[in-house]
C-alpha atoms as a PDB file:
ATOM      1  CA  UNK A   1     -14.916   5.503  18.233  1.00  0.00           C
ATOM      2  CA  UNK A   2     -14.306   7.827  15.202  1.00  0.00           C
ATOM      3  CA  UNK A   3     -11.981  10.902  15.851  1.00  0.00           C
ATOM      4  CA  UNK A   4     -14.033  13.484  13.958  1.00  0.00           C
ATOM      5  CA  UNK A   5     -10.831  15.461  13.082  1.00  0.00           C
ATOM      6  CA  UNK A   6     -10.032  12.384  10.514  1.00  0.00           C
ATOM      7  CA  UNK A   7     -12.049  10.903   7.668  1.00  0.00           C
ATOM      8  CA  UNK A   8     -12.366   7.593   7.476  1.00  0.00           C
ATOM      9  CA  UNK A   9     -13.726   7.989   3.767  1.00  0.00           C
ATOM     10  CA  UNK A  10     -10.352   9.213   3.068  1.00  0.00           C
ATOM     11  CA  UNK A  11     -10.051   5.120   2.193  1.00  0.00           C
ATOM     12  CA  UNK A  12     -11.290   4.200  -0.824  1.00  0.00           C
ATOM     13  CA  UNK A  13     -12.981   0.669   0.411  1.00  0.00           C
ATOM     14  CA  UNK A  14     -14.028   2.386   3.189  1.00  0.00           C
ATOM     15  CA  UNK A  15     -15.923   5.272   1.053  1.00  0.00           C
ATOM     16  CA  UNK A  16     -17.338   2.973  -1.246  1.00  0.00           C
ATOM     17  CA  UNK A  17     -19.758   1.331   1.771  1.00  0.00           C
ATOM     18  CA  UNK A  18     -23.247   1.847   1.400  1.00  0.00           C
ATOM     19  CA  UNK A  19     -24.946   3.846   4.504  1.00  0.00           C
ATOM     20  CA  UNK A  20     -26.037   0.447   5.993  1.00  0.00           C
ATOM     21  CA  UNK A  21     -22.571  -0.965   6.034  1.00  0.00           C
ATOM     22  CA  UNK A  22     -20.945   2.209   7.039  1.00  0.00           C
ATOM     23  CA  UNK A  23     -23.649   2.624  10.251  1.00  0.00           C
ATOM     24  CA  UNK A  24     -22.350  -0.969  11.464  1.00  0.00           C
ATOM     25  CA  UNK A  25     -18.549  -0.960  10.748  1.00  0.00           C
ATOM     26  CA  UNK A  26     -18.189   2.461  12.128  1.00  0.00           C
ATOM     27  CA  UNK A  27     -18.571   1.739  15.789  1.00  0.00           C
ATOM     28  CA  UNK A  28     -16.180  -0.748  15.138  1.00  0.00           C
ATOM     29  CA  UNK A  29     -13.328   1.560  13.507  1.00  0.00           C
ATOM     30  CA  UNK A  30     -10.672   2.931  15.446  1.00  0.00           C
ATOM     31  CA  UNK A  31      -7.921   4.896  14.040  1.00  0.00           C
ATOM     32  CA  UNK A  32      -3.787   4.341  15.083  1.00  0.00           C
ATOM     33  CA  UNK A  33      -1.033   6.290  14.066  1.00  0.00           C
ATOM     34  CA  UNK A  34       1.156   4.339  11.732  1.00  0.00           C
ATOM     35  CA  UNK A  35       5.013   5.544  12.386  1.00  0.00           C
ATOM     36  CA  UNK A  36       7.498   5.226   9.964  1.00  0.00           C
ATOM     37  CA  UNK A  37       9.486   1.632  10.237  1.00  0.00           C
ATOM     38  CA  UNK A  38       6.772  -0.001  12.400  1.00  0.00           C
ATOM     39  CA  UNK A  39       5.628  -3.284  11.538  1.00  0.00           C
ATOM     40  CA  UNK A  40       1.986  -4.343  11.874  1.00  0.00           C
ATOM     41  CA  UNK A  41       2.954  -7.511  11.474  1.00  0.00           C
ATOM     42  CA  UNK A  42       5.395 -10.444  10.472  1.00  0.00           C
ATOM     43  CA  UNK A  43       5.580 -13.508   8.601  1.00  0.00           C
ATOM     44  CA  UNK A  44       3.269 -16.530  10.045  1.00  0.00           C
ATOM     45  CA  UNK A  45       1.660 -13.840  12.446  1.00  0.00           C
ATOM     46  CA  UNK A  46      -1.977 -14.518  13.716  1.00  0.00           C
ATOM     47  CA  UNK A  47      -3.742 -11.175  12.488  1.00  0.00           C
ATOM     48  CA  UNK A  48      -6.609  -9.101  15.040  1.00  0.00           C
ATOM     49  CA  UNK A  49      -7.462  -6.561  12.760  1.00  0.00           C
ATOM     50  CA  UNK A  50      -7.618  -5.694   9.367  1.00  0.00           C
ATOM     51  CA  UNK A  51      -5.959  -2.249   8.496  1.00  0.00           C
ATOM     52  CA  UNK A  52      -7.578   0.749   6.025  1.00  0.00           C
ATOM     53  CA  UNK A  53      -4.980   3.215   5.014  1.00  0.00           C
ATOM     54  CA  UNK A  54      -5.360   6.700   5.115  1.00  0.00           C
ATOM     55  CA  UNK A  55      -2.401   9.134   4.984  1.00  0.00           C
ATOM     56  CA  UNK A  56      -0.107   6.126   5.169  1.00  0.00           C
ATOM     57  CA  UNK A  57       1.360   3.752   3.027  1.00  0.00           C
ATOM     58  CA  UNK A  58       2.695   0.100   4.156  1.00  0.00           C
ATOM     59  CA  UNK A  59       4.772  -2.076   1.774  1.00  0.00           C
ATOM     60  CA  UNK A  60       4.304  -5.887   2.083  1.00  0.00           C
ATOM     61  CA  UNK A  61       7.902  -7.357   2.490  1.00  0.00           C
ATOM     62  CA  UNK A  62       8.513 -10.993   1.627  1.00  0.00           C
ATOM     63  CA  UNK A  63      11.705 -12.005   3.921  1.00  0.00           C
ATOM     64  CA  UNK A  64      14.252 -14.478   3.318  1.00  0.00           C
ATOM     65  CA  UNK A  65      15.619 -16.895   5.942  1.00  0.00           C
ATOM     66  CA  UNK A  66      19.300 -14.596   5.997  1.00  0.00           C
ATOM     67  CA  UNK A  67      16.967 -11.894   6.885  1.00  0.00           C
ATOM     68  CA  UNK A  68      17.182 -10.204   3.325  1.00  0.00           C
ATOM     69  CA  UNK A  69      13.638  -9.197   1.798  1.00  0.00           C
ATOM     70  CA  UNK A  70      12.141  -7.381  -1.216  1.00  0.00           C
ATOM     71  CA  UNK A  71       8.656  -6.022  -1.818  1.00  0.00           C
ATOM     72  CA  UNK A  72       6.081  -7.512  -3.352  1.00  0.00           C
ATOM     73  CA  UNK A  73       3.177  -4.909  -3.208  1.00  0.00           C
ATOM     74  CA  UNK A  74       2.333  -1.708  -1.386  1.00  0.00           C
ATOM     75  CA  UNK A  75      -1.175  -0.380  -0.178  1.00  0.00           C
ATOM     76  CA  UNK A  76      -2.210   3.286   0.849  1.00  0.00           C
ATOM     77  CA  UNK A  77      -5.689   4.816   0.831  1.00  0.00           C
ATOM     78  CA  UNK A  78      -7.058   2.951  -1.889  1.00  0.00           C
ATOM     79  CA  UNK A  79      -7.096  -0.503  -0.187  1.00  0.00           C
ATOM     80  CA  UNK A  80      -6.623  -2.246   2.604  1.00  0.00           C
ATOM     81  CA  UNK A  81      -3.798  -4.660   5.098  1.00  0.00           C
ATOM     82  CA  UNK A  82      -4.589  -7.983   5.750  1.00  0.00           C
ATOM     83  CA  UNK A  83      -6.585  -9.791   2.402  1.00  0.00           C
ATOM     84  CA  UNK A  84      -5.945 -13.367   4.279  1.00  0.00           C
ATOM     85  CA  UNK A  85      -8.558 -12.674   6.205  1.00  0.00           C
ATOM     86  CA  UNK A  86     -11.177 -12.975   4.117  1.00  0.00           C
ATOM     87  CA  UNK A  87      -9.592 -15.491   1.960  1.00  0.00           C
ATOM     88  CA  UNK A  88      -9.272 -18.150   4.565  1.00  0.00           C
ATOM     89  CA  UNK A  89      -6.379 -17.867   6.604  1.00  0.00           C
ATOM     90  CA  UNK A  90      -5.589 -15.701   9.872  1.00  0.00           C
ATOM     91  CA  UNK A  91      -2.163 -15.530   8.666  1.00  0.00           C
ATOM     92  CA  UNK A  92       0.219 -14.024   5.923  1.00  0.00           C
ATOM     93  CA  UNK A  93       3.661 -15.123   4.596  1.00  0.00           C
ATOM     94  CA  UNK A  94       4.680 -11.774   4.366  1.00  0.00           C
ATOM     95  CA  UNK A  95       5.762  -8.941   6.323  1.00  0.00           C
ATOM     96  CA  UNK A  96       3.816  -5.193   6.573  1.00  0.00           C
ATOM     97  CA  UNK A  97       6.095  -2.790   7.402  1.00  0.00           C
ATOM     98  CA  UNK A  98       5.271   0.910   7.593  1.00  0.00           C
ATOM     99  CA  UNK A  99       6.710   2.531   4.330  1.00  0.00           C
ATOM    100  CA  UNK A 100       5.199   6.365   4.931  1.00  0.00           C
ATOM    101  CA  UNK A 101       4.211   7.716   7.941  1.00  0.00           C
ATOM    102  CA  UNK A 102       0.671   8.283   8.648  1.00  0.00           C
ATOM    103  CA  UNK A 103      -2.688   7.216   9.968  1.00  0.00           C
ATOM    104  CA  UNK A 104      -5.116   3.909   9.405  1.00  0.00           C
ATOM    105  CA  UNK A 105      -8.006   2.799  10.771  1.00  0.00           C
ATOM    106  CA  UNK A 106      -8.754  -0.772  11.748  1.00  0.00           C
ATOM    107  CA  UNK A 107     -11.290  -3.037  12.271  1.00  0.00           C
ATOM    108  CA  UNK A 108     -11.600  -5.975  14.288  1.00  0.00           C
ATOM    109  CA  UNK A 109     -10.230  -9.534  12.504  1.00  0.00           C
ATOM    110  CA  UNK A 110     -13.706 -11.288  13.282  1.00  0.00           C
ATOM    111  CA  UNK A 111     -15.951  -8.809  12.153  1.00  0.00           C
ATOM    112  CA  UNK A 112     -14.172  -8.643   8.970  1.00  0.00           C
ATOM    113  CA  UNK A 113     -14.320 -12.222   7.614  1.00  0.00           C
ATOM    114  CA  UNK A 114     -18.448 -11.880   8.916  1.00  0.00           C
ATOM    115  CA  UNK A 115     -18.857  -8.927   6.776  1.00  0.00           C
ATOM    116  CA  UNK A 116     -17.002 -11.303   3.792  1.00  0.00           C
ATOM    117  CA  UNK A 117     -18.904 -13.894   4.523  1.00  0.00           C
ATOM    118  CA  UNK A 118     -22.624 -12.062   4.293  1.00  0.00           C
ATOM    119  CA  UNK A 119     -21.812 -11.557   0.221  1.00  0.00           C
ATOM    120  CA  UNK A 120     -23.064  -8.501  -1.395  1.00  0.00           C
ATOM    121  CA  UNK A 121     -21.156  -5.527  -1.820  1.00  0.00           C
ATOM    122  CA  UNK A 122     -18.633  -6.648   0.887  1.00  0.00           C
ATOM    123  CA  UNK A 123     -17.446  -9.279  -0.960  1.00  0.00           C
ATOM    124  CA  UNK A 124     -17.157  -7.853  -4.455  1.00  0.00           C
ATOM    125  CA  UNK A 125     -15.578  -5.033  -3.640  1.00  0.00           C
ATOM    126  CA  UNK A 126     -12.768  -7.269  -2.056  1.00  0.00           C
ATOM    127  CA  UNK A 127     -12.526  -9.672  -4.275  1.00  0.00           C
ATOM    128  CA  UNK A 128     -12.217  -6.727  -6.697  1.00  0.00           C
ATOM    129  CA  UNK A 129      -9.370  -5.203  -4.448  1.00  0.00           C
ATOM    130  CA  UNK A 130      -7.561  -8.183  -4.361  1.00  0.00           C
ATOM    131  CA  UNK A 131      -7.643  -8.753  -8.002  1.00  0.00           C
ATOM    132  CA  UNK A 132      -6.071  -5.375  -8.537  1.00  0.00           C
ATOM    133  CA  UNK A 133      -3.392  -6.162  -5.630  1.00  0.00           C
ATOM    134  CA  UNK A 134      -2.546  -9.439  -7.276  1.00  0.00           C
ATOM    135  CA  UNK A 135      -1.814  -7.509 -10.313  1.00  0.00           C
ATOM    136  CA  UNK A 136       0.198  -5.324  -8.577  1.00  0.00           C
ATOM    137  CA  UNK A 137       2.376  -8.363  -6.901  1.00  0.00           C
ATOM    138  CA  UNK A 138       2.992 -10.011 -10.451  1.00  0.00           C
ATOM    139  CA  UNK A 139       3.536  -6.733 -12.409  1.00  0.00           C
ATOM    140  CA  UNK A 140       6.449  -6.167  -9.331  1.00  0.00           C
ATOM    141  CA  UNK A 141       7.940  -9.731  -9.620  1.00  0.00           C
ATOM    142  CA  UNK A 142       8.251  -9.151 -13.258  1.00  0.00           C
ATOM    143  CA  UNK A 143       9.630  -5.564 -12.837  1.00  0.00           C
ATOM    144  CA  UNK A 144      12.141  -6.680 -10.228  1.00  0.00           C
ATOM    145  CA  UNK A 145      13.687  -9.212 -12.825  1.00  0.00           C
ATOM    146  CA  UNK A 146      13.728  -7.384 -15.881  1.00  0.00           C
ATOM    147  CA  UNK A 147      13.618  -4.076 -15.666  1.00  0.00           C
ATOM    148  CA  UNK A 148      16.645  -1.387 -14.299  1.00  0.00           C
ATOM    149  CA  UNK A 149      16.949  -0.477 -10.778  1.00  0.00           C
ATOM    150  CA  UNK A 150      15.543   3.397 -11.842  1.00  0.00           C
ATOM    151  CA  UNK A 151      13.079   2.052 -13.744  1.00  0.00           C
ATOM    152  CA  UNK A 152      12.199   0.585 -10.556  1.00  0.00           C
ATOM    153  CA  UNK A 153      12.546   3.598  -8.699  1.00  0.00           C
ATOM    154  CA  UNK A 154      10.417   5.260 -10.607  1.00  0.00           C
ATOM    155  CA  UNK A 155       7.485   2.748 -10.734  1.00  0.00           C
ATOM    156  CA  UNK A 156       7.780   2.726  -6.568  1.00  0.00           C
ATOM    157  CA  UNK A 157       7.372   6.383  -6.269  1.00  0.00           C
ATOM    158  CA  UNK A 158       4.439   6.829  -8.875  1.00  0.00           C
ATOM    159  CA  UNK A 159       2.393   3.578  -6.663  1.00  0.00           C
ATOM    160  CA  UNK A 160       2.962   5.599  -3.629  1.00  0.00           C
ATOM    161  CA  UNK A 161       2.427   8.856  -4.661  1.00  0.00           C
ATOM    162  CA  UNK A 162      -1.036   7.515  -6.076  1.00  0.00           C
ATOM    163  CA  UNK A 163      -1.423   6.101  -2.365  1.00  0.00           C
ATOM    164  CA  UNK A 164      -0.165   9.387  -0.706  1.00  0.00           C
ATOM    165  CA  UNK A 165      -2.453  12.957  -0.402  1.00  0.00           C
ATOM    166  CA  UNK A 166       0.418  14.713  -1.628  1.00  0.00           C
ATOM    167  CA  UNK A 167       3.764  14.704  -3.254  1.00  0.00           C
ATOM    168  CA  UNK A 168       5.595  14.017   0.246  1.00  0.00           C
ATOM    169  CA  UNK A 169       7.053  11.197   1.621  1.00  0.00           C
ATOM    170  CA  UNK A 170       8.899  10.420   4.852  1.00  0.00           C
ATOM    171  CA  UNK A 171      11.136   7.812   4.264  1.00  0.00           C
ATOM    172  CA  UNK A 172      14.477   6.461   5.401  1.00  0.00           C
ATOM    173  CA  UNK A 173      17.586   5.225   2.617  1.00  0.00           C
ATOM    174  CA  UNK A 174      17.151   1.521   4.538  1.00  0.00           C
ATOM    175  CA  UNK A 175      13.552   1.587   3.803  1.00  0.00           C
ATOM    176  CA  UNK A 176      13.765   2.305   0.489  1.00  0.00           C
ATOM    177  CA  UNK A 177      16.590  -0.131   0.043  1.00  0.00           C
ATOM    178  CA  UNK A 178      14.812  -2.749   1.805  1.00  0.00           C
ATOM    179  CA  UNK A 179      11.714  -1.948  -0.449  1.00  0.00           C
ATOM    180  CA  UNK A 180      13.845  -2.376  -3.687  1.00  0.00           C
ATOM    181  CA  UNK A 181      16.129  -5.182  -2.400  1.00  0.00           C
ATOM    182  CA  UNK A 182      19.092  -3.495  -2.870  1.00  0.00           C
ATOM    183  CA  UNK A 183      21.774  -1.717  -0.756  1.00  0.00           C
ATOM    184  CA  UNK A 184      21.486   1.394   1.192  1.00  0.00           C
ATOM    185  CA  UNK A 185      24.266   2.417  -0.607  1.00  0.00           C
ATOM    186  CA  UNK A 186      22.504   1.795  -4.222  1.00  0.00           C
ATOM    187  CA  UNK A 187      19.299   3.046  -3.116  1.00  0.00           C
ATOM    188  CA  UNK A 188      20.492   5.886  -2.302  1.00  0.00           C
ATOM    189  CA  UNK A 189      22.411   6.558  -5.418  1.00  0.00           C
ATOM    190  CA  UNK A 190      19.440   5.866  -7.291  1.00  0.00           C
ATOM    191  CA  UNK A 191      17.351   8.568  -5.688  1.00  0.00           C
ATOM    192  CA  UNK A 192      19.869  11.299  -5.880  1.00  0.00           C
ATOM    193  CA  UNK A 193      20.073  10.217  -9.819  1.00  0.00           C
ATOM    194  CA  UNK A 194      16.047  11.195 -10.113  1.00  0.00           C
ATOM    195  CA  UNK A 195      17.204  14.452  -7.609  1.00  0.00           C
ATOM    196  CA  UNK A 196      19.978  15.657 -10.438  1.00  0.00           C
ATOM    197  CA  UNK A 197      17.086  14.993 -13.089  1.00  0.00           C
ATOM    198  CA  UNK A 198      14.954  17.482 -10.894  1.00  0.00           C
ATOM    199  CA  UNK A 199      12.221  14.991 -10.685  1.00  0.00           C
ATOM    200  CA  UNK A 200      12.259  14.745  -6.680  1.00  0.00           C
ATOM    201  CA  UNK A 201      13.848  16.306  -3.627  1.00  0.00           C
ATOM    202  CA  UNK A 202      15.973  14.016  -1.911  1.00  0.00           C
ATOM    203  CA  UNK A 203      16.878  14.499   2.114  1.00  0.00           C
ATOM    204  CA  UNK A 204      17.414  12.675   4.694  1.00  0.00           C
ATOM    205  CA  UNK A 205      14.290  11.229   5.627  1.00  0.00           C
ATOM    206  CA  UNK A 206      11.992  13.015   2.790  1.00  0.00           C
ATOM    207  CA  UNK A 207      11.349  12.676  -0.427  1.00  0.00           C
ATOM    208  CA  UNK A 208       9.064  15.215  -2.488  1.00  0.00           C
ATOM    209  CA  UNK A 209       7.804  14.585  -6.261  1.00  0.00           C
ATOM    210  CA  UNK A 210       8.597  17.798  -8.175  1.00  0.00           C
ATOM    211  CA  UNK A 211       8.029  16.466 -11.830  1.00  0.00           C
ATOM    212  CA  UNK A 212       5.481  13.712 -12.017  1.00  0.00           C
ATOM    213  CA  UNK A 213       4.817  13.149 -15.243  1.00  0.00           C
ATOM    214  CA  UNK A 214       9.105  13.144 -15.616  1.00  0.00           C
ATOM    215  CA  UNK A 215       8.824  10.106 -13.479  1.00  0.00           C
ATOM    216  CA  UNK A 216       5.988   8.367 -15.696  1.00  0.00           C
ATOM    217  CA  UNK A 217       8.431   8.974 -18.708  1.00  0.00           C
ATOM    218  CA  UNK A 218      11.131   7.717 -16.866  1.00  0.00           C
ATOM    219  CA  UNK A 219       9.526   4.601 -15.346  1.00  0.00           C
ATOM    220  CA  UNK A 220       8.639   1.343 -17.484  1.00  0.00           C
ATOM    221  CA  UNK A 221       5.592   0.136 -18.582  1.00  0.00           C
ATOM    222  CA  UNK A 222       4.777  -2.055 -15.011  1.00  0.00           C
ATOM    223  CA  UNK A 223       3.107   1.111 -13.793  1.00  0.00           C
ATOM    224  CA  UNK A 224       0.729   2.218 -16.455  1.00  0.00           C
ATOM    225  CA  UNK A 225      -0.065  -1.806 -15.647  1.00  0.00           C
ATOM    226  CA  UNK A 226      -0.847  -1.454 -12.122  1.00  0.00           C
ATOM    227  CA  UNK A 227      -2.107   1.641 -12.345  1.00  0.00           C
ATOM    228  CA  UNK A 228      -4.766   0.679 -15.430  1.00  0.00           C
ATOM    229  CA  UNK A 229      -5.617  -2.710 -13.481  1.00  0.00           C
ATOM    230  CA  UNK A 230      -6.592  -0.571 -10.452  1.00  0.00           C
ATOM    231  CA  UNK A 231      -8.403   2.191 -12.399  1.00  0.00           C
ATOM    232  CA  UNK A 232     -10.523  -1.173 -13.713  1.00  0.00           C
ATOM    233  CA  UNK A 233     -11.721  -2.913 -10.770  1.00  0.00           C
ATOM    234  CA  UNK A 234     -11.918  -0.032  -8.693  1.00  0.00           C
ATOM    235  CA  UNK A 235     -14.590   2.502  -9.338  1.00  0.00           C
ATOM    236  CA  UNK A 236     -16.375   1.957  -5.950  1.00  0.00           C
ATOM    237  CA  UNK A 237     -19.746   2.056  -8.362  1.00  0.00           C
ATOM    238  CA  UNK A 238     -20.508  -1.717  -7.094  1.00  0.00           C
ATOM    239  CA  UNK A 239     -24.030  -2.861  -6.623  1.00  0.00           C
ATOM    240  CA  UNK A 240     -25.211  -5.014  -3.702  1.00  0.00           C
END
């Protein structure tokens, strides 16, 4: 059942369903806390439940045999954790670790790839999703190879402040270096960079965006991308 103290339709997918929709998947919602670090899932993982971010943001990690792994996309409100699903698997190559602490709710695996399967608005507004988190993966491949590690920075901290309700983020150095691919010891010299630029507040554990549109100059073009892409396929104006 629904805690009536959080919105659901704080979720963009989950806004976007029509009354009929919403009266059937909302018996079947239940919210979790998301703590920071937690993993919903790993690599080759059977998945229950498909996740719908709401004050939370999870970064999908692809990990390397030596245990080393970068990020290939993050999602927050606007989307949702577990795409193979619907595409036709019950498993995912990657790893969904719990970037910024915060809440989700989930719905059961099965009733998920039935609600795909029906067509209609379901399904387009997936497929749409997906589109724009494909976009999102390339646009951060491409990033990760050619641009600078603040250019980087910056990119990361725009995606999940558009993910975010505010400006703050609860975040560790290892997450962010594991997010980046980098070292704790370069991550962290990369955020207090952006902190002597007064763009952010850097402490332990916290980040807070003081200067957005200082971080949009400062980042490279990747974002506008991503963000453009999304802004696209996502109106939630979909007809059945």
């Amino acid at each position: 059942m629904i805690d009536a103290s959080r919105s659901p339709t704080q979720n963009g997918l989950l806004a976007a369903l029509p009354p009929e929709l919403w009266k059937r998947w909302r018996q079947q919602l239940e919210y979790v806390d998301m703590p920071l670090g937690d993993v919903l899932y790993e690599s080759g993982d059977t998945l229950t439940h498909a996740y719908f971010p709401t004050t939370t943001v999870v970064s999908l990690l692809y990990v390397m045999k030596n245990g080393e792994s970068a990020e290939i996309a993050i999602v927050g409100n606007e989307g949702v954790v577990g795409i193979s699903l619907f595409l036709g698997g019950w498993s995912t190559s990657s790893r969904a670790l719990i970037q910024s602490a915060g809440g989700a709710y989930r719905l059961p695996a099965e009733l998920m790839k039935q609600e795909f399967d029906r067509g209609g608005v379901v399904l387009h507004l997936l497929l749409r999703y997906t589109q724009a988190l494909m976009t999102q993966m390339v646009q951060t491949a491409a990033c990760n190879k050619h641009h600078s590690l603040d250019q980087q920075l910056c990119r990361w901290l725009l995606l999940s402040l558009d993910r975010l309700p505010g400006t703050e983020m609860r975040m560790t150095p290892k997450l962010i270096a594991h997010m980046l691919g980098v070292t704790v010891t370069t991550a962290t010299e990369g955020a207090l960079s952006l902190q002597a630029a007064g763009l952010i507040d850097y402490k332990a554990g916290c980040i807070d965006v003081l200067d957005r549109k200082g971080l949009e100059k400062r980042s490279c073009e990747c974002y506008a991308v991503v963000k453009q892409e999304y802004d696209r396929l996502l109106t939630y104006q979909l007809a059945a």
